[in-house]
PDB file of N, CA and C in Angstrom:
ATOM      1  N   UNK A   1       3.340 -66.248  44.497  1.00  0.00           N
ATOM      2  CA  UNK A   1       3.283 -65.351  43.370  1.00  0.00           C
ATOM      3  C   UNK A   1       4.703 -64.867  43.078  1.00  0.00           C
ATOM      4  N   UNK A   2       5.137 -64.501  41.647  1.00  0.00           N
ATOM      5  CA  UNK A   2       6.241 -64.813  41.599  1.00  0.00           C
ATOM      6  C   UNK A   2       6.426 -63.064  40.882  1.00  0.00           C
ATOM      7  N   UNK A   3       7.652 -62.535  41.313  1.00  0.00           N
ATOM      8  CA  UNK A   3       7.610 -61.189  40.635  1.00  0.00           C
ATOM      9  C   UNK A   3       7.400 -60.846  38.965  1.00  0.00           C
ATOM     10  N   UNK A   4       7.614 -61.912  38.457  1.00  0.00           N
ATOM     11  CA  UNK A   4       7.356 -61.509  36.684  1.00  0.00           C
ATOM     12  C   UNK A   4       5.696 -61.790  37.081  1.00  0.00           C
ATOM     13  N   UNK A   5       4.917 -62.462  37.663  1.00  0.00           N
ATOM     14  CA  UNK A   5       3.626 -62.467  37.309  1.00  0.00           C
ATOM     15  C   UNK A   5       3.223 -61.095  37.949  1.00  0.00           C
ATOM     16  N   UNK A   6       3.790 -60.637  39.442  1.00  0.00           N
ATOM     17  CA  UNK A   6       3.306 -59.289  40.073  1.00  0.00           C
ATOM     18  C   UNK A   6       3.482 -57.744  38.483  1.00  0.00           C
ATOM     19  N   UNK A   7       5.206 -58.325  37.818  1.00  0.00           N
ATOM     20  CA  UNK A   7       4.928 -56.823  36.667  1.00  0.00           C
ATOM     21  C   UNK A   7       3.907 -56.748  36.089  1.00  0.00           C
ATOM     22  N   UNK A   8       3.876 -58.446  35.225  1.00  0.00           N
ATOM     23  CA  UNK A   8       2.777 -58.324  34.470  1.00  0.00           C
ATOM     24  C   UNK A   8       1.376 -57.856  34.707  1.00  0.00           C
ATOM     25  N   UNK A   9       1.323 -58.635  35.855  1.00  0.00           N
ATOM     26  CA  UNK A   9      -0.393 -57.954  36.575  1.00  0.00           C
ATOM     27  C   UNK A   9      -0.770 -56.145  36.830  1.00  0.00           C
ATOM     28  N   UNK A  10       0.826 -55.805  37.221  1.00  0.00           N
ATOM     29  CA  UNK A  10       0.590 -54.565  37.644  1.00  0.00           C
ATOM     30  C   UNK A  10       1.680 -53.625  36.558  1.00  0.00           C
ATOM     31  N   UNK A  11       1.345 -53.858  35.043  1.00  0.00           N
ATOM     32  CA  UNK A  11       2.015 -53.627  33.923  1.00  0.00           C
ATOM     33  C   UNK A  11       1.428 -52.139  33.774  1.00  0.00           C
ATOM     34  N   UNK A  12       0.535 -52.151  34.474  1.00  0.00           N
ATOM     35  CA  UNK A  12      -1.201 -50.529  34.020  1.00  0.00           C
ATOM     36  C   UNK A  12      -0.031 -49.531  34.347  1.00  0.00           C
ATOM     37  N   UNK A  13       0.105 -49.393  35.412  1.00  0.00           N
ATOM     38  CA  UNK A  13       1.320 -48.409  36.167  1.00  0.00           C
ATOM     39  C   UNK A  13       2.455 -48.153  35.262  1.00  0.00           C
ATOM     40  N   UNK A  14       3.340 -48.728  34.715  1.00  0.00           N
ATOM     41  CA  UNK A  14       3.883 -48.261  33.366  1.00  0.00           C
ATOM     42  C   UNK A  14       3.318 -47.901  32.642  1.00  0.00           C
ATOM     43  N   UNK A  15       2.533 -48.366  31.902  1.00  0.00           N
ATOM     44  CA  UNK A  15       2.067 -47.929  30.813  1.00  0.00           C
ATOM     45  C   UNK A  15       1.387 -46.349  30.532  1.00  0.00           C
ATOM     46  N   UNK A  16       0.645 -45.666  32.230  1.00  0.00           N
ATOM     47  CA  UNK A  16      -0.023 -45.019  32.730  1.00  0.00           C
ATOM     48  C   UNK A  16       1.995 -43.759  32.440  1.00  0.00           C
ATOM     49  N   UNK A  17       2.704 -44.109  33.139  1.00  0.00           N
ATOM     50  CA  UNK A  17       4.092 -43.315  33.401  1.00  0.00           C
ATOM     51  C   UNK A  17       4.609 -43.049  31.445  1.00  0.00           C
ATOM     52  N   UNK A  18       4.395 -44.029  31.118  1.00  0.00           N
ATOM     53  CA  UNK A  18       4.659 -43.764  29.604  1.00  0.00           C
ATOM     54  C   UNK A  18       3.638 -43.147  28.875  1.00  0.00           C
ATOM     55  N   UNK A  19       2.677 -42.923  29.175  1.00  0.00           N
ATOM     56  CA  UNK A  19       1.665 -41.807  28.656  1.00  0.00           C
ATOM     57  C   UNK A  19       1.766 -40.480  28.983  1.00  0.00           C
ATOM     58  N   UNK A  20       2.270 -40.312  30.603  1.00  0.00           N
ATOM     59  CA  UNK A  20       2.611 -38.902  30.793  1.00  0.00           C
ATOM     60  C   UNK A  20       3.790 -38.316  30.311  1.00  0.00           C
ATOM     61  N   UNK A  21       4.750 -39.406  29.861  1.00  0.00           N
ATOM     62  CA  UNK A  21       5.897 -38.892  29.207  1.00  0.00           C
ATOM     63  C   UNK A  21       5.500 -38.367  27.487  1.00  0.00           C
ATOM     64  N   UNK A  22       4.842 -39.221  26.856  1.00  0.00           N
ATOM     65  CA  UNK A  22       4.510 -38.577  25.740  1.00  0.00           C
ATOM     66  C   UNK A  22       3.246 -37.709  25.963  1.00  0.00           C
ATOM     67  N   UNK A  23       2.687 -37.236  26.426  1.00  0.00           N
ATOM     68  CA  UNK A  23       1.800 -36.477  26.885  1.00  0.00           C
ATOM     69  C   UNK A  23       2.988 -34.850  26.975  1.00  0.00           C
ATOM     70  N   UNK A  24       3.554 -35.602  27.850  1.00  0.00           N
ATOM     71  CA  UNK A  24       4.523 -34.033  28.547  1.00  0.00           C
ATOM     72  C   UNK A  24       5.504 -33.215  27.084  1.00  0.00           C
ATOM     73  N   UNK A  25       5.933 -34.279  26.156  1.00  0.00           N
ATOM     74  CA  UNK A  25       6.168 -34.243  24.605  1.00  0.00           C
ATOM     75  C   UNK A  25       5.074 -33.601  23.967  1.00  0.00           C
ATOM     76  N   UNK A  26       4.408 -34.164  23.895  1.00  0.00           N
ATOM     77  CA  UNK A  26       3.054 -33.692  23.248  1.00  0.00           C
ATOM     78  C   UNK A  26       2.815 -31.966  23.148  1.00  0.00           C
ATOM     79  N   UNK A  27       2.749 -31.745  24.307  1.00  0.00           N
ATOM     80  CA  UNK A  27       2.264 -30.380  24.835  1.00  0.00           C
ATOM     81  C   UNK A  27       3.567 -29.748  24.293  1.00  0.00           C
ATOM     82  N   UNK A  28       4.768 -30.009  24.945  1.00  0.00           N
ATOM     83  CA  UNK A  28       5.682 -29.051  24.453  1.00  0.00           C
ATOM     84  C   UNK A  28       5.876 -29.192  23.055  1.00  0.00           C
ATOM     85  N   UNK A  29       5.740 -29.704  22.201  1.00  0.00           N
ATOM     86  CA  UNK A  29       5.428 -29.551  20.494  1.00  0.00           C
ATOM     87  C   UNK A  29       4.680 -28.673  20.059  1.00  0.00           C
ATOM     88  N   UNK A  30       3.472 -28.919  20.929  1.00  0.00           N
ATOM     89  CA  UNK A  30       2.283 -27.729  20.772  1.00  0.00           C
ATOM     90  C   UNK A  30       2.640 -26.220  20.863  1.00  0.00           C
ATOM     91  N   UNK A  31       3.076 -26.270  22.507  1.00  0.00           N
ATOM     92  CA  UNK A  31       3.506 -25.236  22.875  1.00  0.00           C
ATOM     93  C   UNK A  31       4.174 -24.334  22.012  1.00  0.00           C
ATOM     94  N   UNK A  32       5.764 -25.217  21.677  1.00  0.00           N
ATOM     95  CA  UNK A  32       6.728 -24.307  20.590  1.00  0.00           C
ATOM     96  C   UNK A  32       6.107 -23.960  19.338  1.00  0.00           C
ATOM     97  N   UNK A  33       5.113 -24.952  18.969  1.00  0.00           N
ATOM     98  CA  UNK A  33       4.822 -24.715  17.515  1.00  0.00           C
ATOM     99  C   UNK A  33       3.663 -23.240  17.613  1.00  0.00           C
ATOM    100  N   UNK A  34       3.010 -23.013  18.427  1.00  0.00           N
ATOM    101  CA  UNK A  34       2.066 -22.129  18.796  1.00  0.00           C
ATOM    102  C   UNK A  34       3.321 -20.888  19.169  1.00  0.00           C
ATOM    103  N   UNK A  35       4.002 -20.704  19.976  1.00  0.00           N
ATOM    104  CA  UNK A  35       4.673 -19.751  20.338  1.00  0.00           C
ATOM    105  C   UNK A  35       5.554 -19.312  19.238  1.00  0.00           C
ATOM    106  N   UNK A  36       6.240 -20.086  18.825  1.00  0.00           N
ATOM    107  CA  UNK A  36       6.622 -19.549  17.240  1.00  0.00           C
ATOM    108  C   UNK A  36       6.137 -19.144  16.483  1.00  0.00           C
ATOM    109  N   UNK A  37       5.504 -19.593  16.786  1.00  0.00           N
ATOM    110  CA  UNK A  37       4.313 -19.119  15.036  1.00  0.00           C
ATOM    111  C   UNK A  37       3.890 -17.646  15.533  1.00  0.00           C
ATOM    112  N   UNK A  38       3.535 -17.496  16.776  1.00  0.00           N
ATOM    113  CA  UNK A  38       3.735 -15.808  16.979  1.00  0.00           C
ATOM    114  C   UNK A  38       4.701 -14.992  17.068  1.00  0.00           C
ATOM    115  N   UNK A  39       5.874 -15.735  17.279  1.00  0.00           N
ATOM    116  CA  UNK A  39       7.211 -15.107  17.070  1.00  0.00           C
ATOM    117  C   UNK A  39       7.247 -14.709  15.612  1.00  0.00           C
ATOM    118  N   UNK A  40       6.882 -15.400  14.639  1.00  0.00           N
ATOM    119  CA  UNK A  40       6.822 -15.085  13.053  1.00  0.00           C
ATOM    120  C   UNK A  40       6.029 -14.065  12.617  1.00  0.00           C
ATOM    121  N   UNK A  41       4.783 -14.062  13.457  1.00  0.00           N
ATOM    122  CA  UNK A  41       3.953 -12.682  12.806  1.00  0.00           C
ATOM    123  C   UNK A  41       4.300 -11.489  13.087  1.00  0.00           C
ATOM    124  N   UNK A  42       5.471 -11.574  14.052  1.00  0.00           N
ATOM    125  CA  UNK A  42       5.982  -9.860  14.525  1.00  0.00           C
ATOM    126  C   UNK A  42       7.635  -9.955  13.297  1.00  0.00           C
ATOM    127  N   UNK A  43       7.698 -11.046  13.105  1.00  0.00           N
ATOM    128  CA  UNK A  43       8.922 -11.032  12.102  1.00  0.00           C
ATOM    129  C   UNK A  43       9.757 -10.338  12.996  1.00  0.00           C
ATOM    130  N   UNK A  44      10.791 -10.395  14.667  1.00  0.00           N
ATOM    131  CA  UNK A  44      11.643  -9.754  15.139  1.00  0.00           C
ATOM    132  C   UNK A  44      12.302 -11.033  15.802  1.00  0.00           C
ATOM    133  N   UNK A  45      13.256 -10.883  15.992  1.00  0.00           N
ATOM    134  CA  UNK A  45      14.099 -11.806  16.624  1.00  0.00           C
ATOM    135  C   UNK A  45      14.193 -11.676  18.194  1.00  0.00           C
ATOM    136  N   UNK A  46      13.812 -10.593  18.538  1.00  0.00           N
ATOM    137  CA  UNK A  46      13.594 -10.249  20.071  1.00  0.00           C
ATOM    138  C   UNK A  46      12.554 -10.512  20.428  1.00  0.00           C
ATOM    139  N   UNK A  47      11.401 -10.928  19.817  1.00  0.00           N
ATOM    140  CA  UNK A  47      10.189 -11.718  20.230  1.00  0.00           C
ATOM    141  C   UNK A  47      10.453 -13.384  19.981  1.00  0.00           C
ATOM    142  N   UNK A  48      11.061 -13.746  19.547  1.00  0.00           N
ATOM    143  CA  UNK A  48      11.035 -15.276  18.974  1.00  0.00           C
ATOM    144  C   UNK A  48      12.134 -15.633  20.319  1.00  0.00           C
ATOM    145  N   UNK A  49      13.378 -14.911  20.900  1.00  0.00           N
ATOM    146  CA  UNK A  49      13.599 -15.115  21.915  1.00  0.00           C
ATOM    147  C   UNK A  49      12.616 -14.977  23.239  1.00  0.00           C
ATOM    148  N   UNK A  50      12.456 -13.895  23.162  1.00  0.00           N
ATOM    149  CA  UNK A  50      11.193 -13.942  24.411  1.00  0.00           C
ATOM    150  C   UNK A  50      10.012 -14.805  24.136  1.00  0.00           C
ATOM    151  N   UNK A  51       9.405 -15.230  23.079  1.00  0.00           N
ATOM    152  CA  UNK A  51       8.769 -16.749  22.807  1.00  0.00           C
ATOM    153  C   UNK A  51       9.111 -18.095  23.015  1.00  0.00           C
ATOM    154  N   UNK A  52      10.798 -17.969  23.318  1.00  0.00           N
ATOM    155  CA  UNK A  52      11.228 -19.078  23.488  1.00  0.00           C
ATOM    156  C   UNK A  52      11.570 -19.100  24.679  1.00  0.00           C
ATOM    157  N   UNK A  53      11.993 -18.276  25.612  1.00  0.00           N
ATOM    158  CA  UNK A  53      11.800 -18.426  27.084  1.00  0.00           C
ATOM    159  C   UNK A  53      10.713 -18.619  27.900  1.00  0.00           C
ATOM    160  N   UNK A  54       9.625 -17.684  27.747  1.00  0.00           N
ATOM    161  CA  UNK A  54       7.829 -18.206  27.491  1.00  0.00           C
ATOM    162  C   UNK A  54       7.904 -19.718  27.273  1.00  0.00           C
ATOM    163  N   UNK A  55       8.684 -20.145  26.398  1.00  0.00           N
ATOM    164  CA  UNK A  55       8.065 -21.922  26.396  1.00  0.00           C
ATOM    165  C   UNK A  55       8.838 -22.721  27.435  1.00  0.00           C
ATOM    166  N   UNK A  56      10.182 -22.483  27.672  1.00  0.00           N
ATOM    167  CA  UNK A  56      11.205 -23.377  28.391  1.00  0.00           C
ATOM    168  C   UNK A  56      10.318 -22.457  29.893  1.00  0.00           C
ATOM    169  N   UNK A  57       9.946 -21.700  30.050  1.00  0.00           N
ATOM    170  CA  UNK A  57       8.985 -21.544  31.557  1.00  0.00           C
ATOM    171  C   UNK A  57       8.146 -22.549  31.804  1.00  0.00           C
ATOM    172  N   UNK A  58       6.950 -22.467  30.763  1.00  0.00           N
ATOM    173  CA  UNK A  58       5.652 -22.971  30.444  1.00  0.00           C
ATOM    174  C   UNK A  58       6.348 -24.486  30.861  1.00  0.00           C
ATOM    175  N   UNK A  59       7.027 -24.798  29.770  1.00  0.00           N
ATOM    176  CA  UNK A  59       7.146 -26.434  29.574  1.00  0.00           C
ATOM    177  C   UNK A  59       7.812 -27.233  31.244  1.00  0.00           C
ATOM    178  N   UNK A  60       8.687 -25.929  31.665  1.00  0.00           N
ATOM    179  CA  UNK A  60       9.231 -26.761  33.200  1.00  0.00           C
ATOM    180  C   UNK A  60       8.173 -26.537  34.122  1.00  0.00           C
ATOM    181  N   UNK A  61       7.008 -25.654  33.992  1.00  0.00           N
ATOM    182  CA  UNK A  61       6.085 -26.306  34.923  1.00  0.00           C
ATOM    183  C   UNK A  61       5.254 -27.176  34.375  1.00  0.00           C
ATOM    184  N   UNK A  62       5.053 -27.344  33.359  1.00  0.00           N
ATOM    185  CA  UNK A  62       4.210 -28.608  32.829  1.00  0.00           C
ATOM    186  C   UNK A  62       4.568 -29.918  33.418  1.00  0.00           C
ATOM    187  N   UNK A  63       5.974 -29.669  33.312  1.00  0.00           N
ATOM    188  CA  UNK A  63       7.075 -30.706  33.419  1.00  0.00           C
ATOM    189  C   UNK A  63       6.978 -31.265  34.841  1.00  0.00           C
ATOM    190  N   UNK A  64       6.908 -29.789  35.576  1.00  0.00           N
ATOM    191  CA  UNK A  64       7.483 -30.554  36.976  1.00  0.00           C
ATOM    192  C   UNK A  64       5.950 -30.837  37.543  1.00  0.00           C
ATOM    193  N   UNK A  65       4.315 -30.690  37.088  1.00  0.00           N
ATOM    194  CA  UNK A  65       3.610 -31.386  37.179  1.00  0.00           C
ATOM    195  C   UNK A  65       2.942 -32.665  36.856  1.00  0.00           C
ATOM    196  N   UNK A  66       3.447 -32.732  35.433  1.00  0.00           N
ATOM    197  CA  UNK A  66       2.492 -33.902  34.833  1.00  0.00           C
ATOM    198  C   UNK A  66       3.688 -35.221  35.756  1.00  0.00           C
ATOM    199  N   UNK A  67       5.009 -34.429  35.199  1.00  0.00           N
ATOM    200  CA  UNK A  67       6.316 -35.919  35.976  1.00  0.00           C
ATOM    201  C   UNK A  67       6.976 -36.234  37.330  1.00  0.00           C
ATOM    202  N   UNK A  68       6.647 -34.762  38.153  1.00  0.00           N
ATOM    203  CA  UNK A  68       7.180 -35.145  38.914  1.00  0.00           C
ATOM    204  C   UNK A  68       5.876 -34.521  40.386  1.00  0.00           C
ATOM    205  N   UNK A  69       4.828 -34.580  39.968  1.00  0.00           N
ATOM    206  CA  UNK A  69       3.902 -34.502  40.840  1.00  0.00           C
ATOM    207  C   UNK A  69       2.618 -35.951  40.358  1.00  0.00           C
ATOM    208  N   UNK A  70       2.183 -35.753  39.368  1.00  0.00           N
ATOM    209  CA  UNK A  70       1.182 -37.095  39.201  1.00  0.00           C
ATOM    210  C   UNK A  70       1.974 -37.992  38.976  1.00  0.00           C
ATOM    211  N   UNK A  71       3.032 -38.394  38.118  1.00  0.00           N
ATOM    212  CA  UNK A  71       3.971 -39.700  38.354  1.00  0.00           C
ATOM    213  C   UNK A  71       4.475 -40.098  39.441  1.00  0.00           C
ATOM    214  N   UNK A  72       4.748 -39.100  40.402  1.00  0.00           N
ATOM    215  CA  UNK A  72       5.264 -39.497  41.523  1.00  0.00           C
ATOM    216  C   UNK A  72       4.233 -40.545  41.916  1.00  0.00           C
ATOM    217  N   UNK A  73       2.809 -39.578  42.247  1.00  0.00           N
ATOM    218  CA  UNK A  73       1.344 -40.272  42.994  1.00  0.00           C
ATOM    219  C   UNK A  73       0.973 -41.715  41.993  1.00  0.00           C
ATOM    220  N   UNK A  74       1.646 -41.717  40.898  1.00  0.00           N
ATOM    221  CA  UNK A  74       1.619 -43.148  40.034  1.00  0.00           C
ATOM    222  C   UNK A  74       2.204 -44.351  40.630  1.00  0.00           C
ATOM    223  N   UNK A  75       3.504 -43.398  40.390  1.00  0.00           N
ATOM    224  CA  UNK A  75       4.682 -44.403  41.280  1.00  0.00           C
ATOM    225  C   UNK A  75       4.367 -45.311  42.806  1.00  0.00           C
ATOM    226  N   UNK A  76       3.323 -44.260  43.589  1.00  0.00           N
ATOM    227  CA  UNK A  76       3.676 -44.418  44.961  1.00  0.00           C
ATOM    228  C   UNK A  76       2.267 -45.609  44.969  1.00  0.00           C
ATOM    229  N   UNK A  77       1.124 -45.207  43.967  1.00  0.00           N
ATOM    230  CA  UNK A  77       0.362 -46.289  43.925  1.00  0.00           C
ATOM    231  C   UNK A  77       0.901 -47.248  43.040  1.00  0.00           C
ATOM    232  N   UNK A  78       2.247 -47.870  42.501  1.00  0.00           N
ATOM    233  CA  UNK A  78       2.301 -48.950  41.811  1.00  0.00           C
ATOM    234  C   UNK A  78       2.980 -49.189  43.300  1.00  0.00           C
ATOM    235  N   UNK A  79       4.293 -48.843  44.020  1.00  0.00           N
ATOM    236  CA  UNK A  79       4.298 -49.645  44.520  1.00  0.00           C
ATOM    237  C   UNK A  79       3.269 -49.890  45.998  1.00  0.00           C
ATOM    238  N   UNK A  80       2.453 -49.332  46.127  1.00  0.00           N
ATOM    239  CA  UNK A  80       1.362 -49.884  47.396  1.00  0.00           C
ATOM    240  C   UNK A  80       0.773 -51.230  46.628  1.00  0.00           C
ATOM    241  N   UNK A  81       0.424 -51.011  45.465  1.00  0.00           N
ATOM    242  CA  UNK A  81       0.010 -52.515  44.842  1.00  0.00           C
ATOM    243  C   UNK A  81       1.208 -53.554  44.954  1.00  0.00           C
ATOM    244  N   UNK A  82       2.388 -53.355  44.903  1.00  0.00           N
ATOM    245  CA  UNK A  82       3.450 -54.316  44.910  1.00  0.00           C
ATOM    246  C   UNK A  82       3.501 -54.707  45.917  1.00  0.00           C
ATOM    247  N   UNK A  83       4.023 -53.776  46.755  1.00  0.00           N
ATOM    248  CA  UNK A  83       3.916 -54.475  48.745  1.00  0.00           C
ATOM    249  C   UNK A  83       2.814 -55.334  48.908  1.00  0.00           C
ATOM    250  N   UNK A  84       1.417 -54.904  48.357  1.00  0.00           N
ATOM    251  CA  UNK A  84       0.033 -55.647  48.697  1.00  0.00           C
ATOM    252  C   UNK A  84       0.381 -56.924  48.021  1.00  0.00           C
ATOM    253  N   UNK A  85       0.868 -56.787  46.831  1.00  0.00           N
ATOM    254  CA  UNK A  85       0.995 -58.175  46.669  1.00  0.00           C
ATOM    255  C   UNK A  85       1.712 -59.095  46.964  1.00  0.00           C
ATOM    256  N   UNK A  86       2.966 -58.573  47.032  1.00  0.00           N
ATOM    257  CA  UNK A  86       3.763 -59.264  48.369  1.00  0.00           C
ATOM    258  C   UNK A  86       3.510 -59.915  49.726  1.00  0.00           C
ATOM    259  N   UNK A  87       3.232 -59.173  50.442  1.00  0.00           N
ATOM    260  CA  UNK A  87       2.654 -59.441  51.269  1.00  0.00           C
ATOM    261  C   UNK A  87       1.325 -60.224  51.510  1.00  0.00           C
ATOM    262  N   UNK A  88       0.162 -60.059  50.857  1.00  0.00           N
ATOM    263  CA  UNK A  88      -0.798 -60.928  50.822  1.00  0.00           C
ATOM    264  C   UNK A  88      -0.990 -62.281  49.468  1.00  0.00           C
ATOM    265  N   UNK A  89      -0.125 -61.996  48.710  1.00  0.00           N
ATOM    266  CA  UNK A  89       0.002 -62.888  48.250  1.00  0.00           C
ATOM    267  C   UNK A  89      -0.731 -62.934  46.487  1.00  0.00           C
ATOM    268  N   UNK A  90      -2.012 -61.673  46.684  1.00  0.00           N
ATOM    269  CA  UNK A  90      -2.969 -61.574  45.051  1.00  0.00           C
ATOM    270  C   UNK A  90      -2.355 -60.090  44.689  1.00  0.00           C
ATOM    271  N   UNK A  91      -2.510 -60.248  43.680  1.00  0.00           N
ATOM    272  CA  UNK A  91      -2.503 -58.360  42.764  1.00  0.00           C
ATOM    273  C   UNK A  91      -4.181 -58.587  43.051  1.00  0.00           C
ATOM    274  N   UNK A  92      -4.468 -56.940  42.977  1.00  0.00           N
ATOM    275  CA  UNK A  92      -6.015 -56.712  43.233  1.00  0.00           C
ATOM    276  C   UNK A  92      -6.645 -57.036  42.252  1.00  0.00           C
ATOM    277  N   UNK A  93      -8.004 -57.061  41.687  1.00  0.00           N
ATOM    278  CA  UNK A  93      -8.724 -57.136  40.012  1.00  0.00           C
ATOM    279  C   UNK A  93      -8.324 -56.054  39.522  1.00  0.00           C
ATOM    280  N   UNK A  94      -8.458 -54.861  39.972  1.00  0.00           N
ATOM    281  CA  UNK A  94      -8.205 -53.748  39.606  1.00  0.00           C
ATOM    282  C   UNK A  94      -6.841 -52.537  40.365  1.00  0.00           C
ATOM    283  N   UNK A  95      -5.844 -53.284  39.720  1.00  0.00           N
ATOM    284  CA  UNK A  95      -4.541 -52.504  40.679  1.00  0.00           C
ATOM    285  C   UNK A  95      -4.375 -51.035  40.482  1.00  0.00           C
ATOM    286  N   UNK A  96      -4.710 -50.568  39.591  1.00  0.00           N
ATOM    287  CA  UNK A  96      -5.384 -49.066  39.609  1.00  0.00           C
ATOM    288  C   UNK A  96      -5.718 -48.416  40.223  1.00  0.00           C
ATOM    289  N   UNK A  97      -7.385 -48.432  40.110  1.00  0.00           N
ATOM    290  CA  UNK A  97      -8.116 -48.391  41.258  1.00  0.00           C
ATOM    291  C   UNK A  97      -7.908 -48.364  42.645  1.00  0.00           C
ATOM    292  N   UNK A  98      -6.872 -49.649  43.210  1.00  0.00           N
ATOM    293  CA  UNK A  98      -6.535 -49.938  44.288  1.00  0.00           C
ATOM    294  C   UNK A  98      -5.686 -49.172  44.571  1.00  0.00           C
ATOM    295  N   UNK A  99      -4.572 -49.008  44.051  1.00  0.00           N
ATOM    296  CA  UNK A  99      -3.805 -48.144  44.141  1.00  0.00           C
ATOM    297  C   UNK A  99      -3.643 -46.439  44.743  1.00  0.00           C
ATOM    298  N   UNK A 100      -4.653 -46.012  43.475  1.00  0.00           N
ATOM    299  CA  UNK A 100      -5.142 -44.633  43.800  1.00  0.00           C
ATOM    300  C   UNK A 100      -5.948 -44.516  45.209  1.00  0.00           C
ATOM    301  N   UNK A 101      -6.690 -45.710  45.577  1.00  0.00           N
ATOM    302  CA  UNK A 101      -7.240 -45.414  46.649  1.00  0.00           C
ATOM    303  C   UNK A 101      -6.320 -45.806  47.997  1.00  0.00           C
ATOM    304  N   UNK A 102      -5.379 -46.361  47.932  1.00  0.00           N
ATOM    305  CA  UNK A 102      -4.490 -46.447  48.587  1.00  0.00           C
ATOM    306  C   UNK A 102      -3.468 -45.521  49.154  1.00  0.00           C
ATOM    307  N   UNK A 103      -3.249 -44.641  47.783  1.00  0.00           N
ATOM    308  CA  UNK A 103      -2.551 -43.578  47.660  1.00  0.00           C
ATOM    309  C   UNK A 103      -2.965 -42.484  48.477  1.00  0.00           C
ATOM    310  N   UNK A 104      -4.438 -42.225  48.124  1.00  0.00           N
ATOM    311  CA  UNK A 104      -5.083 -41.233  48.620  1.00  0.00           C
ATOM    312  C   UNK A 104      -5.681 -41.454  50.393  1.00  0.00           C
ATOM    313  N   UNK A 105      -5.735 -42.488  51.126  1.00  0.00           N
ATOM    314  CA  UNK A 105      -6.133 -42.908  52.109  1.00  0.00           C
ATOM    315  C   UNK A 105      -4.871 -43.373  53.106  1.00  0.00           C
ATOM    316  N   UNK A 106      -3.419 -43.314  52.336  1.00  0.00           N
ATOM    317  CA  UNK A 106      -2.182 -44.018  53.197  1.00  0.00           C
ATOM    318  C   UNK A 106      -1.939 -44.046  54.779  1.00  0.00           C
ATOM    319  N   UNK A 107      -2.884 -42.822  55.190  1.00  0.00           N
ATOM    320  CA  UNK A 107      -2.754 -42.749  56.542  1.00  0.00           C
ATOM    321  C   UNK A 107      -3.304 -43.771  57.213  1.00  0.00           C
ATOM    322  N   UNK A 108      -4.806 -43.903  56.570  1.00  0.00           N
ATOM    323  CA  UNK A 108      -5.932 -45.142  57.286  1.00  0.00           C
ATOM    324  C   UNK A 108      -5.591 -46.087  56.743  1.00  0.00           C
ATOM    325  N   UNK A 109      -5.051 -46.367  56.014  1.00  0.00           N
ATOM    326  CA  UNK A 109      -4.723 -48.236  55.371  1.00  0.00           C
ATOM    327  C   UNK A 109      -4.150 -48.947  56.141  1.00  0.00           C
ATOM    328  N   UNK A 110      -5.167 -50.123  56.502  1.00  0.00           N
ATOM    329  CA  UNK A 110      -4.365 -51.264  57.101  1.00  0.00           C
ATOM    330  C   UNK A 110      -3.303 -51.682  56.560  1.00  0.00           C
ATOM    331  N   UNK A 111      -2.667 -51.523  55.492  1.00  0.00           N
ATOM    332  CA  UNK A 111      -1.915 -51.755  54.813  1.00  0.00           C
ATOM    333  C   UNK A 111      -0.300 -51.179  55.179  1.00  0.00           C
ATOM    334  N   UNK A 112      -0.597 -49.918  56.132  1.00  0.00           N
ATOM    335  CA  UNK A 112       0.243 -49.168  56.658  1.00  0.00           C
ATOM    336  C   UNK A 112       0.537 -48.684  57.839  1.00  0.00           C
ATOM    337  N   UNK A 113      -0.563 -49.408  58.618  1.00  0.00           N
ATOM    338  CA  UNK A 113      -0.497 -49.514  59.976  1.00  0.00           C
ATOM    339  C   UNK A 113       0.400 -50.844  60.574  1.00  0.00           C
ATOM    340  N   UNK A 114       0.993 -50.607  61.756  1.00  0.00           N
ATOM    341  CA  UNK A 114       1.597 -51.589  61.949  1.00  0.00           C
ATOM    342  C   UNK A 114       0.794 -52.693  63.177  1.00  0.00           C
ATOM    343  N   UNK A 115       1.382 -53.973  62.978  1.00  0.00           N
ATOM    344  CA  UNK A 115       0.850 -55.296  63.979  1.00  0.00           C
ATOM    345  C   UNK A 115       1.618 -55.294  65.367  1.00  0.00           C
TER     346      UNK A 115
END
């Protein structure tokens, strides 16, 4: 098995990391556009600042969950599917799936025990 066939097979895992990035966009659009817009109904400039620190809070924990806590657990199941396939030679039917359960079980996986 050759590594362009392992990306392609196990392409889900990007695609999954590029959703949380526009996802993590997403929200903070929301966010500002919602927090402003209450900054406007008090018409003060000392609320539209304190609305805008309120969001750069909000948005770095959004941030440091959606990217750097579930992407991580993305990451760590794309590559348990990569090693697996390396090593044994198939991508799973479902490298996803496999993955996450890999992820979540790393202690008991034969996969991570040693011979």
């Amino acid at each position: 098995m050759t590594a362009k066939e392992i990306f392609f097979k196990t392409l889900q895992f990007g695609w999954i990391k590029r959703g949380l990035g526009l996802l993590n966009i997403l929200i903070a659009v929301i966010q500002f556009a919602i927090l402003m817009g209450i900054s406007t109904l008090f018409n003060n400039e000392g609320v539209g600042v304190a609305m805008f620190i309120v969001w750069l809070c909000v948005i770095g924990i959004v941030n440091f969950i959606l990217n750097h806590y579930i992407g991580y657990m993305v990451k760590a199941g794309h590559v348990a599917v990569i090693t697996m396939a390396f090593k044994t030679g198939t991508v799973p039917e479902n490298p996803v799936g496999t993955g996450k359960a890999m992820v979540k079980n790393a202690s008991g996986h034969p996969m991570f025990t040693s011979r």
